[in-house]
N, C-alpha and C. Protein backbone atom coordinates (compact mmCIF):
# COMPACT_ATOMS: atom_id res chain seq x y z
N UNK A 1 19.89 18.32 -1.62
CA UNK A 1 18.75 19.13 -1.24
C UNK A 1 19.15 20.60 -1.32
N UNK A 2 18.08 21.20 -1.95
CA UNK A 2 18.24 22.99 -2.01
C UNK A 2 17.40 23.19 -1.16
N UNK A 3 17.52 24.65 -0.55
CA UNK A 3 16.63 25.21 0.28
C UNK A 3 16.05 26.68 -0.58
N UNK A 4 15.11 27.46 -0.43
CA UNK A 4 14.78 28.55 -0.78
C UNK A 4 14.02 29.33 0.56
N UNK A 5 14.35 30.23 1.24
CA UNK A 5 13.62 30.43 2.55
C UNK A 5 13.03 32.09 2.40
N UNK A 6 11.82 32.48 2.67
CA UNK A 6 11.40 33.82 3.40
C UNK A 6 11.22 34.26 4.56
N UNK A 7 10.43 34.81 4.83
CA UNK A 7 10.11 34.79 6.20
C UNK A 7 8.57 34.22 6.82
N UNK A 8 8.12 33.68 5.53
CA UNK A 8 7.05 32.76 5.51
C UNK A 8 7.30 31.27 5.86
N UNK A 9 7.67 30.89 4.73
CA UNK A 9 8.37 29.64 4.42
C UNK A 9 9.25 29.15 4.20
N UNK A 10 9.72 27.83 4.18
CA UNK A 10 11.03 26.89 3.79
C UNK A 10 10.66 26.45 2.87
N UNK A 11 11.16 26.22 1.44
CA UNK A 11 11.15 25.18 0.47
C UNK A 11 12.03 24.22 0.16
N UNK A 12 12.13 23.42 0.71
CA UNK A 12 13.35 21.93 0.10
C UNK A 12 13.23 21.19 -1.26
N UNK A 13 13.93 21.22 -2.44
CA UNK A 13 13.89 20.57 -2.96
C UNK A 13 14.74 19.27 -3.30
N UNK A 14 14.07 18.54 -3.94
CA UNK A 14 14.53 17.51 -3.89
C UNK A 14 14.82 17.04 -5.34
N UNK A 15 15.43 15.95 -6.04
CA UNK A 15 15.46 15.46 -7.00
C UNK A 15 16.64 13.77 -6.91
N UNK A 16 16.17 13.51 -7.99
CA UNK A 16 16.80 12.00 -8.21
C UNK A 16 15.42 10.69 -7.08
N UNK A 17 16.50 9.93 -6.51
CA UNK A 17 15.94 9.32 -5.93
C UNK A 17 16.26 9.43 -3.86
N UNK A 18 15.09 9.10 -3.67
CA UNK A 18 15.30 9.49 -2.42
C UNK A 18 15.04 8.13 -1.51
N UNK A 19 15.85 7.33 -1.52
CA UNK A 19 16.22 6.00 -1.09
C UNK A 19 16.39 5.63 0.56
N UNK A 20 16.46 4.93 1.25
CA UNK A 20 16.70 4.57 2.44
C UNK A 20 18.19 5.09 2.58
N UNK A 21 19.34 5.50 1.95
CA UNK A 21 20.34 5.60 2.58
C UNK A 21 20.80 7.07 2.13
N UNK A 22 20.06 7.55 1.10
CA UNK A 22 19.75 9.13 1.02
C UNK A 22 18.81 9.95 2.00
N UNK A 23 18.02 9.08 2.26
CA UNK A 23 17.21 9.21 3.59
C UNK A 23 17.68 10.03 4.90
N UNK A 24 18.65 8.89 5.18
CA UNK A 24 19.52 8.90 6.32
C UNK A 24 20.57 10.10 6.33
N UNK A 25 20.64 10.40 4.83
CA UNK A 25 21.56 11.63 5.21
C UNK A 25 21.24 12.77 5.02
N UNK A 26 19.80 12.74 4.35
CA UNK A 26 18.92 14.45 4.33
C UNK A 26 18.46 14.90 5.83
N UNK A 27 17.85 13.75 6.16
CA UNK A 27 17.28 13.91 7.31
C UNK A 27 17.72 15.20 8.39
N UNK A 28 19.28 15.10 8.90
CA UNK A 28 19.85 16.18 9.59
C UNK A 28 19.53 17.49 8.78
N UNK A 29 19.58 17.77 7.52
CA UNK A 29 20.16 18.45 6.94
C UNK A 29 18.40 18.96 6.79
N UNK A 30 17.29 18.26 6.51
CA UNK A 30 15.94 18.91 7.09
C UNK A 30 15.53 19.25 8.02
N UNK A 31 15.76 18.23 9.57
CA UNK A 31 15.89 18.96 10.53
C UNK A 31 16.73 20.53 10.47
N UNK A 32 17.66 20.93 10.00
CA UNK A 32 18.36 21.89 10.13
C UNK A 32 17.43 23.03 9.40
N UNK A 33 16.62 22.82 8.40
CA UNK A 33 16.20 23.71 7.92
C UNK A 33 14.70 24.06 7.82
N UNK A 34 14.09 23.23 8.97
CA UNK A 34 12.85 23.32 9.31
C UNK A 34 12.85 24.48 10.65
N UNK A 35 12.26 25.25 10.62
CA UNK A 35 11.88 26.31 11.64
C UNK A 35 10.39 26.43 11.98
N UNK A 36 10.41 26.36 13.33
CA UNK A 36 9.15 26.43 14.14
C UNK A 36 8.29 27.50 13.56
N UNK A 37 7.17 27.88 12.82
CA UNK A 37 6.86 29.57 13.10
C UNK A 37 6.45 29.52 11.32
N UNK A 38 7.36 28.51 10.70
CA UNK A 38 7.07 28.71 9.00
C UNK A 38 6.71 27.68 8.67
N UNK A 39 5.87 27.85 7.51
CA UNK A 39 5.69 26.94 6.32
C UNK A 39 6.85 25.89 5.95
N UNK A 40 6.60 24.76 6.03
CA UNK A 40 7.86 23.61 5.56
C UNK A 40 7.34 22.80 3.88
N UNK A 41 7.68 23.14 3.34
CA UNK A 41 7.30 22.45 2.06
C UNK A 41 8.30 21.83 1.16
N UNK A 42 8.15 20.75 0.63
CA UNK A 42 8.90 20.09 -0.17
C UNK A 42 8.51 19.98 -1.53
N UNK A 43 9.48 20.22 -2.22
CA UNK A 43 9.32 20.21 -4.01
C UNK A 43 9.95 19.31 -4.33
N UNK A 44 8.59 18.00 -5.26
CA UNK A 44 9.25 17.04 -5.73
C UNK A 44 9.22 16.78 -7.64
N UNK A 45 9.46 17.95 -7.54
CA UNK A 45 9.50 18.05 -9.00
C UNK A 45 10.27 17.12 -10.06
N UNK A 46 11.57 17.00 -9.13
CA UNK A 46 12.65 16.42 -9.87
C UNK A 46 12.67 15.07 -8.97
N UNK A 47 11.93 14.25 -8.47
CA UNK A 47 12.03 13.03 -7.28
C UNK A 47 11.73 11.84 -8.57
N UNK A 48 12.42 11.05 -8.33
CA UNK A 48 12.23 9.98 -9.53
C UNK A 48 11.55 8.71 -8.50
N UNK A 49 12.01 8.54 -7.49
CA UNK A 49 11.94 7.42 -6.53
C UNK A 49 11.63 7.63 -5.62
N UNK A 50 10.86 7.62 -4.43
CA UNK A 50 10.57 7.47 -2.99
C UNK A 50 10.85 6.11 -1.97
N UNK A 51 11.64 5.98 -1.19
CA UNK A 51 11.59 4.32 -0.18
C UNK A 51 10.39 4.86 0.97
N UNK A 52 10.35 4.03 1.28
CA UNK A 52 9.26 3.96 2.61
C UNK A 52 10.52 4.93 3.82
N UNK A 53 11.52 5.18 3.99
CA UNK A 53 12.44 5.50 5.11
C UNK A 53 11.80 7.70 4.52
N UNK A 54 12.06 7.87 3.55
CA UNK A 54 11.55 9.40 3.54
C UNK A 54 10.01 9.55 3.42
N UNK A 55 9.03 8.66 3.45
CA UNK A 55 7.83 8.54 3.75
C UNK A 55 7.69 8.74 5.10
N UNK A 56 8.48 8.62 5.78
CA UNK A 56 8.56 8.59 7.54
C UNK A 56 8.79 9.99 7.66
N UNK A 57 9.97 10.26 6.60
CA UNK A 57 10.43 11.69 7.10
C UNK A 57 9.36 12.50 6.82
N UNK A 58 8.60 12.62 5.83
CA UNK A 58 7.21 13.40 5.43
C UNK A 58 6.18 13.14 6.35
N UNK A 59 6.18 12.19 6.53
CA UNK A 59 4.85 11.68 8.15
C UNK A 59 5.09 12.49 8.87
N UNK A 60 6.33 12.10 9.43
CA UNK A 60 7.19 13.13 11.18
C UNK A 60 6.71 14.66 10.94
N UNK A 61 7.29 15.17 9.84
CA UNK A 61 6.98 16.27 9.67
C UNK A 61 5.97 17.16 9.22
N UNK A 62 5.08 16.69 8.63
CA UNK A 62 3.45 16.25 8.82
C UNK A 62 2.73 16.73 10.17
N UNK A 63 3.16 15.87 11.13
CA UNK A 63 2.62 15.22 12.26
C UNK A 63 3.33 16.92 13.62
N UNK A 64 4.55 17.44 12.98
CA UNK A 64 5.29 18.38 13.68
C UNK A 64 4.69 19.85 13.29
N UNK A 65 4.43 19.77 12.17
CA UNK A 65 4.03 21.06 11.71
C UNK A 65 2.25 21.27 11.29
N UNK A 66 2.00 20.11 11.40
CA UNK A 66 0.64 20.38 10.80
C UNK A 66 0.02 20.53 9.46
N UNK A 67 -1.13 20.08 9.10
CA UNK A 67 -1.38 19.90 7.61
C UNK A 67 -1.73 21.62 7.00
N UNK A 68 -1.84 22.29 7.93
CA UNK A 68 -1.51 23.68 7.10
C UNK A 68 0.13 24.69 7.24
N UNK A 69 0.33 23.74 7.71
CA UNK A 69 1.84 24.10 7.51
C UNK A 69 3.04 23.27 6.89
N UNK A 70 2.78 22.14 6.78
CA UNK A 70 3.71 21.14 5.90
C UNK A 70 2.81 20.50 4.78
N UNK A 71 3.64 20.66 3.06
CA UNK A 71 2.87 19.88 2.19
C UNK A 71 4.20 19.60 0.94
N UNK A 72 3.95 18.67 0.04
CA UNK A 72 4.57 18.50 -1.02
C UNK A 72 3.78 18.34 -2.06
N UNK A 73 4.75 19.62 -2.82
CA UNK A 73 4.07 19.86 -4.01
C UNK A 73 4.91 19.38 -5.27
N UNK A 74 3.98 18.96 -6.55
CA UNK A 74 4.74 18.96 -7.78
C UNK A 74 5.01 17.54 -7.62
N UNK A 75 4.53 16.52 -7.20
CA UNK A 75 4.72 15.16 -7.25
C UNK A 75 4.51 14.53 -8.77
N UNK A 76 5.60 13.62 -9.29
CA UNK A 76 5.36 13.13 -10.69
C UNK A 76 4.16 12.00 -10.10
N UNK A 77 3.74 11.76 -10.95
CA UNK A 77 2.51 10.55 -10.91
C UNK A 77 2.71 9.40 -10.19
N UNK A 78 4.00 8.49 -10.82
CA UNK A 78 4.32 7.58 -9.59
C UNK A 78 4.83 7.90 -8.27
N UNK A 79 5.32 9.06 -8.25
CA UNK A 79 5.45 9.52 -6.87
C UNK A 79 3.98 9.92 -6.26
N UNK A 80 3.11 10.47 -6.63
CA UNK A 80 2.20 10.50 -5.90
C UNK A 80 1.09 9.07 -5.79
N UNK A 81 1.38 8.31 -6.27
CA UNK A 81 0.51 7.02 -6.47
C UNK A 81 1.51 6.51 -5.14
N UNK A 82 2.32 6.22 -5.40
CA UNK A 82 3.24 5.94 -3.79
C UNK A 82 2.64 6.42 -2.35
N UNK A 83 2.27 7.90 -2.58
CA UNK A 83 1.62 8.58 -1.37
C UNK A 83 0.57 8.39 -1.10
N UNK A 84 -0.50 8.10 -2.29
CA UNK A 84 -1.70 7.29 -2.06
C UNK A 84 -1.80 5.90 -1.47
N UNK A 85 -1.17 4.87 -2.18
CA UNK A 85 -0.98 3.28 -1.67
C UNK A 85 -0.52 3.34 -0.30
N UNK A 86 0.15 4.40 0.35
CA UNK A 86 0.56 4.78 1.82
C UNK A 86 -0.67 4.99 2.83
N UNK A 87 -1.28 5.77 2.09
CA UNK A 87 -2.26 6.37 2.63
C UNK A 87 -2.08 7.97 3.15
N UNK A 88 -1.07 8.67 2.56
CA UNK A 88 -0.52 9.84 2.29
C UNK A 88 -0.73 10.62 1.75
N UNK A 89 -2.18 10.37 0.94
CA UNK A 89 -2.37 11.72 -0.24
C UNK A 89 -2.65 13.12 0.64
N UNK A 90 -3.24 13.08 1.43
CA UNK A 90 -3.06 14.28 2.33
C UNK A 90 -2.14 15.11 2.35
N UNK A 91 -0.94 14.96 1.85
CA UNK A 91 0.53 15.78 2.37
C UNK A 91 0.24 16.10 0.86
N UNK A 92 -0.02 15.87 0.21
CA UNK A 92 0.12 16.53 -1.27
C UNK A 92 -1.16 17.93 -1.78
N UNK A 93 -0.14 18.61 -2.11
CA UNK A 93 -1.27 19.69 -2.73
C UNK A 93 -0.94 20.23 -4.18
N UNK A 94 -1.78 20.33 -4.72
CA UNK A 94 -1.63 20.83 -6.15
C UNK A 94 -1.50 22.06 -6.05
């Protein structure tokens, strides 16, 4: 995971696959770079794979920051068909 930060926002990106046991180890490392006060957004430009375990992490943080303050952008197609069959298209913005 990369970060890009202002004093607006956080951007995390992401790439490869983001699996149940990649999951487990971004997680701290998003907590760490989520700040109260900004924009949290995730770039899945380069995401080949999604598990249901970082679907949680996008919910949580969703649910922490609010839908005008947390979104993921740049979803490939099967990644966003994933967020739909969830019932997730909400977190996505073009």
């Amino acid at each position: 995971m990369k970060t890009n930060s202002d004093d607006r926002s956080t951007v995390c990106y992401f790439s490869h696959r983001l699996d149940t046991n990649i999951s487990i180890q971004l997680e701290p490392q998003i907590e760490e770079a989520s700040q109260p006060g900004k924009q949290l957004i995730f770039d899945f430009s380069e995401v080949e794979y999604i598990s249901s375990s970082f679907l949680r992490i996008c919910l949580k943080k969703w649910k922490e920051f609010g839908e005008n303050n947390f979104w993921i952008r740049n979803p490939k197609p099967d990644i966003k068909r994933v967020f739909k069959i969830a019932g997730l298209e909400q977190l996505i913005r073009e």
